[in-house]
C-alpha atoms as a PDB file:
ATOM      1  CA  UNK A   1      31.814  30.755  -1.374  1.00  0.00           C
ATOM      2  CA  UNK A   2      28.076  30.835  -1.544  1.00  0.00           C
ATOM      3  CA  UNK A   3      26.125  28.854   1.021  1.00  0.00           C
ATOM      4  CA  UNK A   4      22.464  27.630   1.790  1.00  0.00           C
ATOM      5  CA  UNK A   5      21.087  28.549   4.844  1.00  0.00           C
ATOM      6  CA  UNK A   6      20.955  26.251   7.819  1.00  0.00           C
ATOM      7  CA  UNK A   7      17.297  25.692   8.292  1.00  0.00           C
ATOM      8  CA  UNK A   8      17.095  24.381   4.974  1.00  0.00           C
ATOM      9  CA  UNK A   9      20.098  22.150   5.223  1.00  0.00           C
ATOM     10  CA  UNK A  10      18.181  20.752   8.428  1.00  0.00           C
ATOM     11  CA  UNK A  11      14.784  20.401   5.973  1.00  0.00           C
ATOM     12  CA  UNK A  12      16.890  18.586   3.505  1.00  0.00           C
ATOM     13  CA  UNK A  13      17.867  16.288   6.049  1.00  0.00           C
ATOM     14  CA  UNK A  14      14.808  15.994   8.129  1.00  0.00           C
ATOM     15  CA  UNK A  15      12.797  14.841   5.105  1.00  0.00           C
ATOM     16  CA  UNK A  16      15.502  12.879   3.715  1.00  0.00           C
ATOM     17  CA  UNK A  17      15.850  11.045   6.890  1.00  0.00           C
ATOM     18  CA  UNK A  18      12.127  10.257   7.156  1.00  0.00           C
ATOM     19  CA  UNK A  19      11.570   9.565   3.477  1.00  0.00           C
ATOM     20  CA  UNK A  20      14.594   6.926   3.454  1.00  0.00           C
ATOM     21  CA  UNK A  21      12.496   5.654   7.021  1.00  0.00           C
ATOM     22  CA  UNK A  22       9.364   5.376   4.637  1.00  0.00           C
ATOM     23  CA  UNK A  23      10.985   3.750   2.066  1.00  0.00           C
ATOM     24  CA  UNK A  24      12.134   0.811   4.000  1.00  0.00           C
ATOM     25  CA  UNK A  25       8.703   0.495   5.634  1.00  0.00           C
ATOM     26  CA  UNK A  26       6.928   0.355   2.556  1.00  0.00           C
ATOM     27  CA  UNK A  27       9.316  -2.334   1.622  1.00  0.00           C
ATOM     28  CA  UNK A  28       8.872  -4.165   5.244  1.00  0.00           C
ATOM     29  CA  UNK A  29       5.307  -4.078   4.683  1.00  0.00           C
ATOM     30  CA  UNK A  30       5.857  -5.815   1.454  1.00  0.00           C
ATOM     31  CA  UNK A  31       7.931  -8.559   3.005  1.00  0.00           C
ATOM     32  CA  UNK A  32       5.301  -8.993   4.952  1.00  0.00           C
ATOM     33  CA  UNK A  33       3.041  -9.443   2.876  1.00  0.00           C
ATOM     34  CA  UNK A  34       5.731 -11.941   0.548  1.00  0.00           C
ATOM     35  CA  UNK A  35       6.337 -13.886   3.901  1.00  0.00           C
ATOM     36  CA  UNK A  36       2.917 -14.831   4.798  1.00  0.00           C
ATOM     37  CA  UNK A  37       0.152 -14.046   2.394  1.00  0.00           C
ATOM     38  CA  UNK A  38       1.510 -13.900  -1.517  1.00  0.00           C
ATOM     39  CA  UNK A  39       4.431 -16.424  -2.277  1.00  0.00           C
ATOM     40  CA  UNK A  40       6.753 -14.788  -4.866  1.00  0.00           C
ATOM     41  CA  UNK A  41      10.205 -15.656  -4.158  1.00  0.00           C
ATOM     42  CA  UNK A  42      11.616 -13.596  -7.605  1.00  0.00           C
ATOM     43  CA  UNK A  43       9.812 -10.620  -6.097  1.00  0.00           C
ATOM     44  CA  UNK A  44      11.168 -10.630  -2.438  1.00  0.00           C
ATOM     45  CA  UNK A  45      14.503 -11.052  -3.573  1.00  0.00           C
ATOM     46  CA  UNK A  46      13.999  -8.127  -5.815  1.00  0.00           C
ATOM     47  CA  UNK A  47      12.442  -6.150  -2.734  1.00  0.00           C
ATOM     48  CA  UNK A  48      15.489  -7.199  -0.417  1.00  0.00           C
ATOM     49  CA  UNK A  49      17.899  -5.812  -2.517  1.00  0.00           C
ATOM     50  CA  UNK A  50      16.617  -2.618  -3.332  1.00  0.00           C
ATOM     51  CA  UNK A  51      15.695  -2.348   1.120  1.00  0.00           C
ATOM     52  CA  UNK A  52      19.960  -2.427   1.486  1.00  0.00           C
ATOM     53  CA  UNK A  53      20.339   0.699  -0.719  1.00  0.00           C
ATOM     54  CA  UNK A  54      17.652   2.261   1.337  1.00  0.00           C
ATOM     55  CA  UNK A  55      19.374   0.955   4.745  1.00  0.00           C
ATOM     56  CA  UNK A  56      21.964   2.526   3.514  1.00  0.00           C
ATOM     57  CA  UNK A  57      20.588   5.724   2.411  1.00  0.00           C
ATOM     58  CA  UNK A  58      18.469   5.575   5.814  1.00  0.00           C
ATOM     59  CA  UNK A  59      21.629   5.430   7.682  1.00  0.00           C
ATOM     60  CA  UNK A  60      23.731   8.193   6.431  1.00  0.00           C
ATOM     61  CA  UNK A  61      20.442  10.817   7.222  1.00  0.00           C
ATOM     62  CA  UNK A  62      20.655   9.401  10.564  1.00  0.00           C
ATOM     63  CA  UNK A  63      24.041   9.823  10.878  1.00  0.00           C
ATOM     64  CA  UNK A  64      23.390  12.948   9.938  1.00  0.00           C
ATOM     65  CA  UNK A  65      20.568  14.082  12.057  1.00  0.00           C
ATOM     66  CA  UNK A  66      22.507  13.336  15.417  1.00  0.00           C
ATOM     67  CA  UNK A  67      25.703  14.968  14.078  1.00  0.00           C
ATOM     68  CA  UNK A  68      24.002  18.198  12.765  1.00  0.00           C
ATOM     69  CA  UNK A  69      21.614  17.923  16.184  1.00  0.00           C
ATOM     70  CA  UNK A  70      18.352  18.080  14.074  1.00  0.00           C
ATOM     71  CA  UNK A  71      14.982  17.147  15.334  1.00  0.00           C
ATOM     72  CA  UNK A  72      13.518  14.549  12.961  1.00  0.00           C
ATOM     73  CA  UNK A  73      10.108  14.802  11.748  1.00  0.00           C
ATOM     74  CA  UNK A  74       7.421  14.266  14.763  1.00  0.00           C
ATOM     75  CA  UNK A  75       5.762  12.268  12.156  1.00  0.00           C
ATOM     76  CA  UNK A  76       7.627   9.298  12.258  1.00  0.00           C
ATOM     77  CA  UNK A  77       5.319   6.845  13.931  1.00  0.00           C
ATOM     78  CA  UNK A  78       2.401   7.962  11.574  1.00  0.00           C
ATOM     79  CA  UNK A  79       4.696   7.608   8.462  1.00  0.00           C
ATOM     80  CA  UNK A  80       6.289   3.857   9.311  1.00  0.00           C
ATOM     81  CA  UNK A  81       2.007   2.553  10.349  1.00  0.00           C
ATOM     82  CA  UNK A  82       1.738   4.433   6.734  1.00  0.00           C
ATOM     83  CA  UNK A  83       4.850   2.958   4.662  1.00  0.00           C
ATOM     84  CA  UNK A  84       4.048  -0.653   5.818  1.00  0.00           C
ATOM     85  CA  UNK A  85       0.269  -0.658   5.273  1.00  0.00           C
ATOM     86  CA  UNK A  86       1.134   0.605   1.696  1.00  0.00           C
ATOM     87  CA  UNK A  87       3.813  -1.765   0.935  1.00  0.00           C
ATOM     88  CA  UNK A  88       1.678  -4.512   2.451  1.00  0.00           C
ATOM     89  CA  UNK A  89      -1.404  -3.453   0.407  1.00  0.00           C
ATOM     90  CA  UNK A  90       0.129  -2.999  -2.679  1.00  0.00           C
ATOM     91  CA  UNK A  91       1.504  -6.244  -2.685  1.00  0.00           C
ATOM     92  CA  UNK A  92      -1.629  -8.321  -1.711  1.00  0.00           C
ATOM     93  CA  UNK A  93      -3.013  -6.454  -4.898  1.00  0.00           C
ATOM     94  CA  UNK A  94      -0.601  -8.100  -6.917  1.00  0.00           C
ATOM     95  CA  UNK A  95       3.078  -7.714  -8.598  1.00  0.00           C
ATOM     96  CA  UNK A  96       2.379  -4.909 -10.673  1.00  0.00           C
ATOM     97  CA  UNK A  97       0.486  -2.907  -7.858  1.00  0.00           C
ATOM     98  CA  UNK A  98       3.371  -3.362  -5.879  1.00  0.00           C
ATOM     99  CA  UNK A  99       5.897  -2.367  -8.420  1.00  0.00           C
ATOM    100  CA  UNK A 100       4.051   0.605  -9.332  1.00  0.00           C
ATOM    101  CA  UNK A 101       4.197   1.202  -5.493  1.00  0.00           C
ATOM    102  CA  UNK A 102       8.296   1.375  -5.911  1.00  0.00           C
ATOM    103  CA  UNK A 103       8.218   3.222  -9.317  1.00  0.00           C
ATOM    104  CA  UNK A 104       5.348   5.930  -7.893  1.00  0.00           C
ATOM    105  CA  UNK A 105       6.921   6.722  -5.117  1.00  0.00           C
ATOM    106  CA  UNK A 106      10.698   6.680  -6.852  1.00  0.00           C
ATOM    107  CA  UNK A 107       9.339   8.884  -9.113  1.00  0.00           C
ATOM    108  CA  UNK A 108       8.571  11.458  -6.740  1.00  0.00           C
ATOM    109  CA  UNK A 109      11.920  11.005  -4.831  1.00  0.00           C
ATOM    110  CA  UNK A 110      13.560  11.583  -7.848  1.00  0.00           C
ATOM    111  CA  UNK A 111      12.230  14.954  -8.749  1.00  0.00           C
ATOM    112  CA  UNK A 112      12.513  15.904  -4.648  1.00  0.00           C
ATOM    113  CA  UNK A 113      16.275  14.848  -4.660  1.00  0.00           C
ATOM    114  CA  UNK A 114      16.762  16.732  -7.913  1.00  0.00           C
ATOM    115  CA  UNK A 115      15.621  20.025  -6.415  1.00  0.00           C
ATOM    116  CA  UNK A 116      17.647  19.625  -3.625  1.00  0.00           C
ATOM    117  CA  UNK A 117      21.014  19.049  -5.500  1.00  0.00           C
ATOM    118  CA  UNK A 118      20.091  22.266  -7.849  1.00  0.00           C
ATOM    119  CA  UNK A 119      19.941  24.306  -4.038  1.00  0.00           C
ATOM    120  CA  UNK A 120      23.059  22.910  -2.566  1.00  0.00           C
ATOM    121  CA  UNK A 121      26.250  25.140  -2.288  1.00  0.00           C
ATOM    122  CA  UNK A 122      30.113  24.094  -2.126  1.00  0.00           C
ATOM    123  CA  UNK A 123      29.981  24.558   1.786  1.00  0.00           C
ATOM    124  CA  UNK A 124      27.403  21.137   1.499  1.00  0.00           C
ATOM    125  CA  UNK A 125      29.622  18.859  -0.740  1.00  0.00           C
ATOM    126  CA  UNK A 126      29.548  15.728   0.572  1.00  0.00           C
ATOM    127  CA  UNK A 127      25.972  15.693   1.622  1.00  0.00           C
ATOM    128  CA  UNK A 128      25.324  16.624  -2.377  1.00  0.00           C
ATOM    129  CA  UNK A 129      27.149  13.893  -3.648  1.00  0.00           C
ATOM    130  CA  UNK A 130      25.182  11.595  -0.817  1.00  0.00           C
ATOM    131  CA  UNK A 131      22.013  12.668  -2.339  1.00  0.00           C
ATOM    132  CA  UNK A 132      23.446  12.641  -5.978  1.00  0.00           C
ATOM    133  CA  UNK A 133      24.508   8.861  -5.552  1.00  0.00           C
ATOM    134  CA  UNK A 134      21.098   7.971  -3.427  1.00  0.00           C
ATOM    135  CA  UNK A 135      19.069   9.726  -6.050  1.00  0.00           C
ATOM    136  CA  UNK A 136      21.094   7.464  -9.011  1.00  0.00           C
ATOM    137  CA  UNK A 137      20.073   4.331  -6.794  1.00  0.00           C
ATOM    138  CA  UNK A 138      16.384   5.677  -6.714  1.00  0.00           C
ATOM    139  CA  UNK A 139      16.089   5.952  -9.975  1.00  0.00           C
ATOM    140  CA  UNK A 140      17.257   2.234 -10.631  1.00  0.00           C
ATOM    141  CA  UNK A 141      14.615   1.035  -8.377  1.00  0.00           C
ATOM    142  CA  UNK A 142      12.257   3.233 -10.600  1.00  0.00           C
ATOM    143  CA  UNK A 143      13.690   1.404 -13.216  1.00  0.00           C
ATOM    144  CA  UNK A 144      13.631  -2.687 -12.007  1.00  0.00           C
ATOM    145  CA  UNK A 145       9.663  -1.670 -10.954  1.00  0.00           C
ATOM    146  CA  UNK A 146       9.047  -1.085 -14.252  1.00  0.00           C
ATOM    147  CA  UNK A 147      10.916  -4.276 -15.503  1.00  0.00           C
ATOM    148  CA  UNK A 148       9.104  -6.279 -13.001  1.00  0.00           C
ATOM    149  CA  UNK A 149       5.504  -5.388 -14.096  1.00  0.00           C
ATOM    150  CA  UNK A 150       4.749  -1.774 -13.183  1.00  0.00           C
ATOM    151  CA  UNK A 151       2.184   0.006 -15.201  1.00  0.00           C
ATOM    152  CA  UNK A 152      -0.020   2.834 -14.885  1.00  0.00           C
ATOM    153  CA  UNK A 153      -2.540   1.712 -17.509  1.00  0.00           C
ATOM    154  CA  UNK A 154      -6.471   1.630 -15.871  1.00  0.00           C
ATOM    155  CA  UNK A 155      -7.049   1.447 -12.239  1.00  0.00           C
ATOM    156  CA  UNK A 156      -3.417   1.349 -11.893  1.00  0.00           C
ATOM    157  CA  UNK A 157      -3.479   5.482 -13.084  1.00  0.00           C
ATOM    158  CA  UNK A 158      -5.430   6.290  -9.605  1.00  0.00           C
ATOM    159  CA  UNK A 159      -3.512   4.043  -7.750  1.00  0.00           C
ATOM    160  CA  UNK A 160      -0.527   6.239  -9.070  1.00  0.00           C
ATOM    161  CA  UNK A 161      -1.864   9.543  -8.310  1.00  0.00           C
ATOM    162  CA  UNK A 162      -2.822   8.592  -4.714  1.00  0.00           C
ATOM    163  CA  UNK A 163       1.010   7.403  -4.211  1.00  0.00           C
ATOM    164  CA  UNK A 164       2.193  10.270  -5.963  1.00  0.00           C
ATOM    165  CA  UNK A 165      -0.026  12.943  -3.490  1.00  0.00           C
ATOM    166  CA  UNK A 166       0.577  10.868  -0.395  1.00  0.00           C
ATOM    167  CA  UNK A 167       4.317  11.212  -0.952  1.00  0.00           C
ATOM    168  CA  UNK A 168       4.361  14.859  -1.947  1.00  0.00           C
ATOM    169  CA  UNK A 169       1.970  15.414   1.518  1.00  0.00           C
ATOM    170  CA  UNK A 170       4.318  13.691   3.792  1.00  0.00           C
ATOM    171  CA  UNK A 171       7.253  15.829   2.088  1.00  0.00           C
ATOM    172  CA  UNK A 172       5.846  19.205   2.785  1.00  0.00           C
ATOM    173  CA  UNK A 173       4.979  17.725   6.165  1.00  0.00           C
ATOM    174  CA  UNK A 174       8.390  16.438   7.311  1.00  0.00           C
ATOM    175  CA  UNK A 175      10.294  19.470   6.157  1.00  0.00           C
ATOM    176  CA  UNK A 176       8.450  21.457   8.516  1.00  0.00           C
ATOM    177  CA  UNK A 177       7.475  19.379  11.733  1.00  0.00           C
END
């Protein structure tokens, strides 16, 4: 039976952990933002349902973390400060900012979840088919972002790019510390 070593097992789940944290900060941050600045009812409903799949995805990881006895990223505090000023920016610049929020940084989650289920071994089953059925759920918030109004057309390209880098930064970050 082949198998993938532990330390990167306990990167997979380190980053996983904190990018499932993020995810649900950016989307607090967009509450937020829905709850007291920019009244869109269609929109937080939208928001709330795709936060449960990442509650969900946020819990397993730290399920995981105290199980497998992994320290999770020392970056934590810095990421959720980051996730909510995002989500809460985005969405005081408008629907489709915030959408493209979702569907920029689901795209990158998609391609990082990806490689990880190409690396994982029979000796890691069920956390594969975690991150296969998280990664499906990821991609359908890619998807309702782009039914709700994301674009990348003009300023909206940069605003893309800078999601896009963020996201791949605090990666190679939270694998590591």
């Amino acid at each position: 039976m082949k198998k993938i070593n532990k330390k990167k097992i306990e990167e997979f789940i380190r980053v996983d952990h904190a990018g499932e944290r993020g995810a649900i900060k950016i989307y607090e941050g967009q509450l937020l933002a829905l709850n007291t600045i920019v009244k869109n009812d269609e929109l937080k409903k939208k928001i709330e349902e795709m936060q449960i799949h990442e509650k969900e995805h946020s819990d397993y990881f730290e399920k995981e973390i105290k199980k497998r006895d992994i320290k999770p990223t020392k970056f934590l505090p810095l990421w959720d400060l980051l996730g909510i000023g995002l989500g809460f920016g985005s969405t005081l610049m408008g629907k489709k900012a915030a959408m493209l929020c979702t569907a920029s940084v689901e795209e990158v989650i998609d391609k990082h979840y990806q490689n990880q289920i190409n690396q994982l071994k029979d000796d890691e089953k069920e956390l594969k088919s975690k991150i296969i059925k998280f990664r499906e759920d990821e991609i359908h918030h890619k998807d309702i972002a782009y039914e709700e109004g994301a674009t990348k057309d003009g300023i909206y390209s940069i605003m893309d790019k800078i999601i896009k880098t963020g996201s791949k930064i605090a990666i190679s970050i939270s694998e590591k510390i």
